[in-house]
N, C-alpha and C. Protein backbone atom coordinates (compact mmCIF):
# COMPACT_ATOMS: atom_id res chain seq x y z
N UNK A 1 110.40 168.03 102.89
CA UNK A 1 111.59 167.85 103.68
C UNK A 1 112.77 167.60 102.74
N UNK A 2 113.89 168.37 102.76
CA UNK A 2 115.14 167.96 101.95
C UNK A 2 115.97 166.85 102.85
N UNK A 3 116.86 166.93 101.86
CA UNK A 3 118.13 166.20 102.34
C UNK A 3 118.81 166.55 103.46
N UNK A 4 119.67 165.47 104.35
CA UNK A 4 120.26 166.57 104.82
C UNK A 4 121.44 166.91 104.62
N UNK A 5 122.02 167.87 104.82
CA UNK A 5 123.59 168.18 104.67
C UNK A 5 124.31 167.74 105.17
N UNK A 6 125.70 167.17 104.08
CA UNK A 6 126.35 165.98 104.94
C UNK A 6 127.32 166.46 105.97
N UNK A 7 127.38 168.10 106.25
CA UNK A 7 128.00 168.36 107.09
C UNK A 7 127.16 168.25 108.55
N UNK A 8 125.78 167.96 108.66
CA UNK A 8 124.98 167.42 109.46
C UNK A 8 126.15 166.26 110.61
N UNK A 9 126.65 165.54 109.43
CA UNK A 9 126.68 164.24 109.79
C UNK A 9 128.87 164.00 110.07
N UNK A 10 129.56 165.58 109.68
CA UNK A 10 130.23 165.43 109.58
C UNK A 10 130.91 167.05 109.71
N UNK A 11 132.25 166.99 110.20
CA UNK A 11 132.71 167.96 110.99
C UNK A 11 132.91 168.90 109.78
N UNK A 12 133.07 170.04 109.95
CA UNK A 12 133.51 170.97 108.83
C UNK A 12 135.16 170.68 108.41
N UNK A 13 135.77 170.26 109.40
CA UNK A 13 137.14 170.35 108.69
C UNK A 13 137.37 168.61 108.26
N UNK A 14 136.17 167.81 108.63
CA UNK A 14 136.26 165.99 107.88
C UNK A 14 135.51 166.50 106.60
N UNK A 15 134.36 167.64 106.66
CA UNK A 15 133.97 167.63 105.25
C UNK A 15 134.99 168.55 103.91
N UNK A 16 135.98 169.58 104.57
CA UNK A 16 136.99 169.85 103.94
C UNK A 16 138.01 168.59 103.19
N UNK A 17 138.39 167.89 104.72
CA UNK A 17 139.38 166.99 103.96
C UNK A 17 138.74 165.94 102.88
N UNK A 18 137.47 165.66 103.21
CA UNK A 18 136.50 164.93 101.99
C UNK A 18 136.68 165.28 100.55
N UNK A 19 136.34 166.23 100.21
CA UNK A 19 135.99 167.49 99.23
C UNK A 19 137.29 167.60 98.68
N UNK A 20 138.53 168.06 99.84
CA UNK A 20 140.07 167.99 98.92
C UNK A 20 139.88 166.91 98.40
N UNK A 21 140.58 165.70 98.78
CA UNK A 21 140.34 164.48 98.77
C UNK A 21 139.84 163.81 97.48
N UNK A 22 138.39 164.25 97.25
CA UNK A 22 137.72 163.72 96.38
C UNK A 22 137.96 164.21 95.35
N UNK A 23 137.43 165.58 95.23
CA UNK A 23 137.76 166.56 94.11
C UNK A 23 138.99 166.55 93.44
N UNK A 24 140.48 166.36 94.03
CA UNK A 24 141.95 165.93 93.43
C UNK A 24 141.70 165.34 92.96
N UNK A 25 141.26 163.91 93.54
CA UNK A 25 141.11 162.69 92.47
C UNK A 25 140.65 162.40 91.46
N UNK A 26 139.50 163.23 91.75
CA UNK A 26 138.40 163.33 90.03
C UNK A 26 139.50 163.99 89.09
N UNK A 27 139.90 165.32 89.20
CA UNK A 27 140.15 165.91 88.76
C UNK A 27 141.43 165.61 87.92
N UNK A 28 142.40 164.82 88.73
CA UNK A 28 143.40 164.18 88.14
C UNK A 28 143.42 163.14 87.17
N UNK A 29 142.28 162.55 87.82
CA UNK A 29 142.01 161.13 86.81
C UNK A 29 141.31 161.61 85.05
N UNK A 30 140.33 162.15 85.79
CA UNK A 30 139.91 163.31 84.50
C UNK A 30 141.37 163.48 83.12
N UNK A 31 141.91 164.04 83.82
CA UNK A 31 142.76 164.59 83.06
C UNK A 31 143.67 163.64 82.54
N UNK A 32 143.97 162.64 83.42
CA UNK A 32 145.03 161.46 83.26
C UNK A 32 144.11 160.50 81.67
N UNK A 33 142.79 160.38 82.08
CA UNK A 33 142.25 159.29 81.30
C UNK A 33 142.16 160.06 79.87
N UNK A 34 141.99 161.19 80.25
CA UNK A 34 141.56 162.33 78.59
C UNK A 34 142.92 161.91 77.91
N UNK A 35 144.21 162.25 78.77
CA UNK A 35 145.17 162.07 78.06
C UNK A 35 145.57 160.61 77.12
N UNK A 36 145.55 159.76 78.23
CA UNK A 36 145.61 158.34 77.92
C UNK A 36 144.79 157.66 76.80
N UNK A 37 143.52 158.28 76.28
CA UNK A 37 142.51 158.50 75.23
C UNK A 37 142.95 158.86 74.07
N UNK A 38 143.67 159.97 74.00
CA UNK A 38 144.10 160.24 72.90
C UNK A 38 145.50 159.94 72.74
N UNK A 39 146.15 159.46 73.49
CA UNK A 39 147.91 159.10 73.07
C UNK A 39 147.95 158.01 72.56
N UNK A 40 147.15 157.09 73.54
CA UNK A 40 147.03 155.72 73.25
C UNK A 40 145.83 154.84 73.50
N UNK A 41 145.11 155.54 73.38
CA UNK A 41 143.73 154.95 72.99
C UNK A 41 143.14 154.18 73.81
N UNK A 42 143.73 154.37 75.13
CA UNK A 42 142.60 153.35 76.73
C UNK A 42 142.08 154.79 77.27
N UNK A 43 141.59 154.24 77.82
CA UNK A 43 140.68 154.57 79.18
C UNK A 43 142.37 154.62 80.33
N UNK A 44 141.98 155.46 81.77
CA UNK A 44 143.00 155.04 82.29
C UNK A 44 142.57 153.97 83.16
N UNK A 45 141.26 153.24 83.39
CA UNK A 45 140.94 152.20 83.58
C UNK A 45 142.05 151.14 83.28
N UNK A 46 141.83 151.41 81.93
CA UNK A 46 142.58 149.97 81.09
C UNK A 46 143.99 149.96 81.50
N UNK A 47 144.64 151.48 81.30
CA UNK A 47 146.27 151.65 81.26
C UNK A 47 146.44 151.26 82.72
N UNK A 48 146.05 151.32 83.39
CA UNK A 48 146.23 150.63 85.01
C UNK A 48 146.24 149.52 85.03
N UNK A 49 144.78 148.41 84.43
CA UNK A 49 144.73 147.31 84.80
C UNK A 49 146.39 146.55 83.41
N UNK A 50 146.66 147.19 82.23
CA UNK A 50 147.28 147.05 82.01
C UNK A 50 149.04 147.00 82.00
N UNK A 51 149.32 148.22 82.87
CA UNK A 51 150.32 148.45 83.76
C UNK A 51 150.36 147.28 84.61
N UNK A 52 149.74 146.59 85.86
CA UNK A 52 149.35 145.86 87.04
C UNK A 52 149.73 144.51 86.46
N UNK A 53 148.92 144.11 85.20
CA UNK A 53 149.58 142.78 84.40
C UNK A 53 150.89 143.19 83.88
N UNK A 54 151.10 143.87 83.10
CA UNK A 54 152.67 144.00 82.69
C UNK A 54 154.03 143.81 84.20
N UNK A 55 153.68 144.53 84.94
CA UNK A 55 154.00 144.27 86.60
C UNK A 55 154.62 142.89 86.74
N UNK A 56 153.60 141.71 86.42
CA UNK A 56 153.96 140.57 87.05
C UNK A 56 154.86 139.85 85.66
N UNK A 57 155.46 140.96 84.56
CA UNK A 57 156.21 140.12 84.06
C UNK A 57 156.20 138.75 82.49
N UNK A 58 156.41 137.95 82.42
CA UNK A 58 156.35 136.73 81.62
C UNK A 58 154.99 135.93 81.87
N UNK A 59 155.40 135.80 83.53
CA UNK A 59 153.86 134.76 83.72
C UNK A 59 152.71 135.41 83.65
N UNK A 60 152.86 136.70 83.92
CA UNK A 60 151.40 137.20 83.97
C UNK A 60 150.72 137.08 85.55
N UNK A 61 149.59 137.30 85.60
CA UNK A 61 148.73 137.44 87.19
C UNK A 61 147.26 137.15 87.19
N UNK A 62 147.02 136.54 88.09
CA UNK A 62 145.76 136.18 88.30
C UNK A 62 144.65 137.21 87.94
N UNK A 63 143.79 136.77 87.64
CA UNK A 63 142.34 138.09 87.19
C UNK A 63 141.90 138.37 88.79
N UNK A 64 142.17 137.55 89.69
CA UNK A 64 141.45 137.96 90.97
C UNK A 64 142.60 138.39 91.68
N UNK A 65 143.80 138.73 91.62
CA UNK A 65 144.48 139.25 92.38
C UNK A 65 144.44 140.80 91.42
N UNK A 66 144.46 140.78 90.15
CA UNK A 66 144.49 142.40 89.53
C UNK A 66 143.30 143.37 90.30
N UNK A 67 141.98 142.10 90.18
CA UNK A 67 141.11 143.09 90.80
C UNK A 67 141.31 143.05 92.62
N UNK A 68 141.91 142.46 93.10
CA UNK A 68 142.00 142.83 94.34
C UNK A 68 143.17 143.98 94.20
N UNK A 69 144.03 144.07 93.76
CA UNK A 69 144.96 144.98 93.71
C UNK A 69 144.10 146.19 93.30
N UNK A 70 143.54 146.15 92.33
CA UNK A 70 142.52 147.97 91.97
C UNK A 70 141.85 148.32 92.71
N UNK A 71 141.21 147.03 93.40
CA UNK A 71 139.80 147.58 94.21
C UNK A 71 138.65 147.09 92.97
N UNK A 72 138.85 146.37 92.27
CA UNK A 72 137.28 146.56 92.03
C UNK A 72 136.38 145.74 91.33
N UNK A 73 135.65 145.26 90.95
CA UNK A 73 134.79 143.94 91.11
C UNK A 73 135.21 142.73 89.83
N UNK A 74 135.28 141.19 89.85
CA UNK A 74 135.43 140.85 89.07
C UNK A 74 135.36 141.09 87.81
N UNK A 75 133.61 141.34 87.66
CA UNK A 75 133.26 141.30 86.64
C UNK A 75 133.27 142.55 85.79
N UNK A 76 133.89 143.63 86.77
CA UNK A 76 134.33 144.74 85.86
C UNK A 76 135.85 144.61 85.06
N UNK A 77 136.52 144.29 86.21
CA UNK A 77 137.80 143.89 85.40
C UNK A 77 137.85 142.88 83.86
N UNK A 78 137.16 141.85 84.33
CA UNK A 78 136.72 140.88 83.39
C UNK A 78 136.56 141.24 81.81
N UNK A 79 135.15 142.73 81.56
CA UNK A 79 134.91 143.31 80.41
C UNK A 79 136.22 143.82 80.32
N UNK A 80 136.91 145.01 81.12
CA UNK A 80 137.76 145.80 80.69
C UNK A 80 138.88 144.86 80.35
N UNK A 81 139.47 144.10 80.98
CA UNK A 81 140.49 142.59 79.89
C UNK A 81 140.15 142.26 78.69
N UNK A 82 138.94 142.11 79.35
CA UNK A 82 138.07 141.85 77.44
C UNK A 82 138.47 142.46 76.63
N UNK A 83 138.22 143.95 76.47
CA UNK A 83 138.38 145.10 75.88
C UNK A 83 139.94 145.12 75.63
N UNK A 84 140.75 144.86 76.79
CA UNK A 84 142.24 144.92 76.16
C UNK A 84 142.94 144.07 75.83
N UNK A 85 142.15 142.79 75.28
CA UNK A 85 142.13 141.09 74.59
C UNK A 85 142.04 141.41 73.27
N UNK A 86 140.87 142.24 73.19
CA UNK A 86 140.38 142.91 71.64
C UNK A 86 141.50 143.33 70.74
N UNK A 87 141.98 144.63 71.35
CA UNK A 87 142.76 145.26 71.04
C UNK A 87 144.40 144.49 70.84
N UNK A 88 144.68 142.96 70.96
CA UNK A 88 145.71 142.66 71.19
C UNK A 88 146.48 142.82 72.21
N UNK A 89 146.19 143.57 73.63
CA UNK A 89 147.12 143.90 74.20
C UNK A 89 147.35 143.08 75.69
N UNK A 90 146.24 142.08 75.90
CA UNK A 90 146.28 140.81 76.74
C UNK A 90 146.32 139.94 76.34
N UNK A 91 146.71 138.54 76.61
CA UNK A 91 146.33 137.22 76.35
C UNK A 91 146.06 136.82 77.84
N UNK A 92 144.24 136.12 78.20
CA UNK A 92 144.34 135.40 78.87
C UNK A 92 144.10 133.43 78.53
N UNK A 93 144.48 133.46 79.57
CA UNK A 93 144.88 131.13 79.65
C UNK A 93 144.42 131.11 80.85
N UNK A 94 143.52 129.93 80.90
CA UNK A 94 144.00 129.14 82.43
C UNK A 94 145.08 128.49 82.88
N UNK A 95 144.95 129.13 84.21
CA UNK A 95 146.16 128.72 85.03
C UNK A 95 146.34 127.69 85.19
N UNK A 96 147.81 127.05 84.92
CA UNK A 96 148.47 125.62 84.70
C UNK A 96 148.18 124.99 86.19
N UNK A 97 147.65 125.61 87.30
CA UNK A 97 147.61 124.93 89.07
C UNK A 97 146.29 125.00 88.90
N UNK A 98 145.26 125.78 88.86
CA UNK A 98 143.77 125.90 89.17
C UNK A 98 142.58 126.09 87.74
N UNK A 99 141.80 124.90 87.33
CA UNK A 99 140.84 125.05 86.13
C UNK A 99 140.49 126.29 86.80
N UNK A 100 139.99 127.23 87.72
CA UNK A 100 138.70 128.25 87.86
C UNK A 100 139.74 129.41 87.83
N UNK A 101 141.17 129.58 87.95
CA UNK A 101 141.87 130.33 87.80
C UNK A 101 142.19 130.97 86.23
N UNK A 102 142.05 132.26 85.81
CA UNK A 102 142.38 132.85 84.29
C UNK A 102 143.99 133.86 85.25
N UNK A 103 144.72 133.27 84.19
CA UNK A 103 146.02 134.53 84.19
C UNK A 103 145.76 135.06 83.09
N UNK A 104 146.07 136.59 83.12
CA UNK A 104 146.46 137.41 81.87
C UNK A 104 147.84 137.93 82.02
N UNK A 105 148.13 137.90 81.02
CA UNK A 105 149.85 138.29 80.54
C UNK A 105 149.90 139.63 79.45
N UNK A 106 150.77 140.12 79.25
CA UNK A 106 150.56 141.64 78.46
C UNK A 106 151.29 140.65 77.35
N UNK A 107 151.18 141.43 75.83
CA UNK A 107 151.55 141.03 75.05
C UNK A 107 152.85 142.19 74.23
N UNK A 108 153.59 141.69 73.15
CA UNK A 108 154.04 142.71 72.78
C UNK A 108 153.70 144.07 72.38
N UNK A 109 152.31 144.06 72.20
CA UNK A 109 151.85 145.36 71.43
C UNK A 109 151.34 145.96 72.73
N UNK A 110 151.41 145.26 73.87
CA UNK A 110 150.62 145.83 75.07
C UNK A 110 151.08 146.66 75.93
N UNK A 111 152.53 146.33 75.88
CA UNK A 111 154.19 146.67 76.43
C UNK A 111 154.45 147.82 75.19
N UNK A 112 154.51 147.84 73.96
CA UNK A 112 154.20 148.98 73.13
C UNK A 112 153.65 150.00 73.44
N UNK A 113 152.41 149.73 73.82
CA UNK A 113 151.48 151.05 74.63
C UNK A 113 151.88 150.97 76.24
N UNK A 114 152.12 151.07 76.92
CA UNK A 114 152.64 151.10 78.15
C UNK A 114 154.28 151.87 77.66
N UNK A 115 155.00 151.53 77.07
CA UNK A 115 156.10 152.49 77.02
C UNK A 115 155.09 154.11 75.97
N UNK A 116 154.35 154.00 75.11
CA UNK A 116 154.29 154.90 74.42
C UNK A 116 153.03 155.78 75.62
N UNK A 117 152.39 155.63 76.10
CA UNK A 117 151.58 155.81 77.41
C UNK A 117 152.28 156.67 78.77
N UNK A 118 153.13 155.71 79.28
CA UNK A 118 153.83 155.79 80.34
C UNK A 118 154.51 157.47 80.71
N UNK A 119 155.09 157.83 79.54
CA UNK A 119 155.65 159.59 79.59
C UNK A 119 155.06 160.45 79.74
N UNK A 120 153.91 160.35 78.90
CA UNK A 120 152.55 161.57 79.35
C UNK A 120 152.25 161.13 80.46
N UNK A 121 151.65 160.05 80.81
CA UNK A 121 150.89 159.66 82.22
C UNK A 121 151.49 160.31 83.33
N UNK A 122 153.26 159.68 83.60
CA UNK A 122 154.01 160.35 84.55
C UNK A 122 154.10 162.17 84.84
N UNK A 123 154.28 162.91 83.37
CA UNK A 123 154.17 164.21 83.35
C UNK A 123 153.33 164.87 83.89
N UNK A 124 152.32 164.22 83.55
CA UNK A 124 150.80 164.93 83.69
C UNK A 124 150.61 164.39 85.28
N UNK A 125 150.83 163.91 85.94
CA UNK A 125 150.62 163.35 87.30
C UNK A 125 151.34 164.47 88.05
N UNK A 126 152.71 164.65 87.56
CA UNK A 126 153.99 164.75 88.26
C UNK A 126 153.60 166.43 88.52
N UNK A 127 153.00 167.12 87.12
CA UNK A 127 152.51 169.02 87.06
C UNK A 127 151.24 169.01 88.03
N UNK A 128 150.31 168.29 87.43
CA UNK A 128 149.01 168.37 88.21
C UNK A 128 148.96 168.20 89.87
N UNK A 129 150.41 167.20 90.24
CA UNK A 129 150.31 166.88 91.92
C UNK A 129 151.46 166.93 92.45
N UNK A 130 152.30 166.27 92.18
CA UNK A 130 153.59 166.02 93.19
C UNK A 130 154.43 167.46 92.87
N UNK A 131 154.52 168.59 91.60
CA UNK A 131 154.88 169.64 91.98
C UNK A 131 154.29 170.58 92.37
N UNK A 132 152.69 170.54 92.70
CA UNK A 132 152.52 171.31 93.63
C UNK A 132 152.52 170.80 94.86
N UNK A 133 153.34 170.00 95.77
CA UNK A 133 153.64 169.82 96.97
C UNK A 133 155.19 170.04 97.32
N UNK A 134 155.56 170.08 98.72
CA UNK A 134 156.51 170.03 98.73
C UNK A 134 156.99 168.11 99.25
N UNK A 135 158.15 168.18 99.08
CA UNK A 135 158.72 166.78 99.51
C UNK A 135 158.54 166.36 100.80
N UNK A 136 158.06 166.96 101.86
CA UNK A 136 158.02 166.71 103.26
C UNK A 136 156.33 166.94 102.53
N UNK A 137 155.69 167.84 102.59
CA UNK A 137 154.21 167.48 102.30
C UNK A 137 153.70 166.14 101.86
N UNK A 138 154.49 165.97 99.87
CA UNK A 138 154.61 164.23 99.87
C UNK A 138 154.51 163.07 100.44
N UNK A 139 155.67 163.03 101.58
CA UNK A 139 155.58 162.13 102.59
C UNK A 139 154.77 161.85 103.38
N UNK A 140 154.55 163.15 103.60
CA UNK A 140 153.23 163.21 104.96
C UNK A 140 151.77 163.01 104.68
N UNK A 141 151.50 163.10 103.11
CA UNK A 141 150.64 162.61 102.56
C UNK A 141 150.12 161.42 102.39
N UNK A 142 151.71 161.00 101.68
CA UNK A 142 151.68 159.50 101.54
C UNK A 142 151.22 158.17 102.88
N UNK A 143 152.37 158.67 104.14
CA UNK A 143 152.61 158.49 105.08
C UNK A 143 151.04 157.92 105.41
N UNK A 144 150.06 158.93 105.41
CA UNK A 144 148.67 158.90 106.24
C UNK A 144 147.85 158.19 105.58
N UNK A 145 147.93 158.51 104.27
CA UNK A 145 147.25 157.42 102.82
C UNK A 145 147.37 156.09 102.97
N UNK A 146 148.69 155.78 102.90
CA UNK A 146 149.51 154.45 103.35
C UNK A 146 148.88 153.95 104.60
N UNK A 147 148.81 154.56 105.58
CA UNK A 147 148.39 154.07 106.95
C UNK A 147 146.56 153.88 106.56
N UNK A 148 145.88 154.40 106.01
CA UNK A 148 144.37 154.09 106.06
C UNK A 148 144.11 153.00 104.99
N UNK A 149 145.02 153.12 103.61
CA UNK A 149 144.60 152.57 102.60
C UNK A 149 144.86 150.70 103.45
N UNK A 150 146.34 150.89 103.68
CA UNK A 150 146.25 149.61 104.89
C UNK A 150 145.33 148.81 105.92
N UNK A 151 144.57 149.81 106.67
CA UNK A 151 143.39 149.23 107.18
C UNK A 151 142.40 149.02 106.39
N UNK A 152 142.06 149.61 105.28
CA UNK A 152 141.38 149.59 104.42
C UNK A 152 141.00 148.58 104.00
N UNK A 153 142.33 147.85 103.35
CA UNK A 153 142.35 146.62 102.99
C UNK A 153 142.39 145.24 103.44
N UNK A 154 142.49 145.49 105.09
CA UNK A 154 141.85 144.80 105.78
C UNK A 154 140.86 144.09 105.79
N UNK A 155 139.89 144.58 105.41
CA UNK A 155 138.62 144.37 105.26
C UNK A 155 138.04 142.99 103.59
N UNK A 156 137.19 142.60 103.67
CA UNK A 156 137.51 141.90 103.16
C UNK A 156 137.40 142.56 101.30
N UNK A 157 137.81 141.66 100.59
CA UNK A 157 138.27 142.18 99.13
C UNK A 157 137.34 142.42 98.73
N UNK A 158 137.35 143.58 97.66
CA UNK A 158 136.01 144.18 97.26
C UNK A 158 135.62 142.93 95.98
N UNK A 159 137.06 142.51 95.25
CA UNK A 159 136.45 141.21 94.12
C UNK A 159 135.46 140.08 95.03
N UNK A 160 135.26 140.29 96.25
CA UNK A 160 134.45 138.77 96.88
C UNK A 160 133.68 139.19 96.90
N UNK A 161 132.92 140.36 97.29
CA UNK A 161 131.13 141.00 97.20
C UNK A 161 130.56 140.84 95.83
N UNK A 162 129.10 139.89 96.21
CA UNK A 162 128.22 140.18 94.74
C UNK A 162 127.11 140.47 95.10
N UNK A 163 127.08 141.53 94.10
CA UNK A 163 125.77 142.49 93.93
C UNK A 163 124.30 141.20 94.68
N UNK A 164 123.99 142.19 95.53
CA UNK A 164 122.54 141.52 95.77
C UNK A 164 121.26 141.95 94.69
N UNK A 165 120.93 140.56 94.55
CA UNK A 165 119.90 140.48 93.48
C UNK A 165 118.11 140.76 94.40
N UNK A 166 117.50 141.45 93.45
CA UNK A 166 116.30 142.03 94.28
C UNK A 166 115.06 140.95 94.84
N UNK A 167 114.56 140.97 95.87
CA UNK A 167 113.98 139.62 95.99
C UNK A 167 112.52 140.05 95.00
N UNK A 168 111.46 138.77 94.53
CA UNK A 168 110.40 139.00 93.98
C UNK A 168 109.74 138.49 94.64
N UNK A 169 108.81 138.77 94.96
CA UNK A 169 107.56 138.38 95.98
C UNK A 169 106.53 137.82 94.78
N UNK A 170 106.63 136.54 94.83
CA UNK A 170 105.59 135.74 94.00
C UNK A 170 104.46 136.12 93.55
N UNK A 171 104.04 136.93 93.92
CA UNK A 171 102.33 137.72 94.01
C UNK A 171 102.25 138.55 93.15
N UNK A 172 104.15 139.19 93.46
CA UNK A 172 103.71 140.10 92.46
C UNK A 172 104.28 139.89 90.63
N UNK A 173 104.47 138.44 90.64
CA UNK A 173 104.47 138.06 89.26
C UNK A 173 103.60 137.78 88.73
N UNK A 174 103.12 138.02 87.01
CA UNK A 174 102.83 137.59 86.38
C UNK A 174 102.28 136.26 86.09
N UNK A 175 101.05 135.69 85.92
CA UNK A 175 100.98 134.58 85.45
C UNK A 175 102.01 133.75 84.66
N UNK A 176 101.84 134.82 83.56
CA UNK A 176 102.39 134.44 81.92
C UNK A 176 103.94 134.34 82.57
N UNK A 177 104.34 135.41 82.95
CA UNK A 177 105.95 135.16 83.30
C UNK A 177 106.66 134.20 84.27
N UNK A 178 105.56 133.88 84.59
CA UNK A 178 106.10 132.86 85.57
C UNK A 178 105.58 131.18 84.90
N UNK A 179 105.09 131.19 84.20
CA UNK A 179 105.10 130.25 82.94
C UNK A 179 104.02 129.53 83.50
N UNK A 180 103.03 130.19 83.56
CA UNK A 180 101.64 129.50 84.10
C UNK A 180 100.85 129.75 83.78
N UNK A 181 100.41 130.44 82.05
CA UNK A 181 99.82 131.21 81.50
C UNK A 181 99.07 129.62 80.83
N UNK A 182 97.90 129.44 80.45
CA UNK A 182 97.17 128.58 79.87
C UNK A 182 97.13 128.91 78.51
């Protein structure tokens, strides 16, 4: 028995708009991060979460509001800060109101790459998408994006979900590993 086809489960013109949808995005990001790789040496992972801190300025921004702003799990953001701590281009501190709170702040060399970054990124966005639309297309794009990404976020923040850990059924451990080995 195969799989089944997800048009099974889904209209031909919801599995069109899927497929646009998806496929743009890969495809853009693809291209966005290749670039961002070799100009200036992130991921466009990084140049985002780095953009997002530069955003808030002097003080900098909470690690749990960046990842609520991306979408995406603490502890991913966490390494990738890491990674742009390394490089000089974050400093995080705890926050002067909350011990469990970390702000990160961009640094000068971080704001360096964000202006030297920023021109390709925009170009390459601007050929690959917004000129092949028209300005009323734009809108109407945006318009509907805007309206779902909104309910979207409704829901609760993707930084509050943690991975469920697998249960072990006692039986099927090990003596030795379970530290009962004689």
């Amino acid at each position: 028995m195969g799989i089944p086809e997800p048009s099974a489960s889904m209209s031909a013109d919801e599995m069109r708009g899927w497929v646009a949808l998806f496929e743009t995005s890969n495809i853009v990001q693809y291209a966005a991060d290749r670039n961002l790789r070799d100009t200036v040496g992130l991921t466009l992972a990084q140049f985002e979460i780095l953009l997002r801190i530069a955003e808030s300025g002097a003080d900098g921004r909470r690690m749990t509001d960046i990842a609520d702003a991306l979408t995406v799990s603490r502890s991913g953001l966490t390494y990738q800060v890491g990674q742009l701590e390394k490089k000089g281009h974050v400093l995080r501190q705890p926050a002067p109101d909350d011990d469990r709170s970390v702000i990160a702040s961009v640094t000068p060399a971080g704001l360096d790459v964000l202006r030297a970054g920023i021109p390709g990124y925009v170009a390459l966005v601007r050929e690959m998408l917004f000129d092949r639309l028209s300005h009323a297309d734009l809108v109407t794009v945006t318009d509907i994006l805007d309206d779902v990404r909104r309910q979207l976020k409704e829901q609760p923040k993707r930084s509050t979900f943690r991975r469920a850990r697998p249960k072990v059924d006692a039986a099927d451990v090990e003596p030795a590993a379970a530290g009962l080995a004689e």
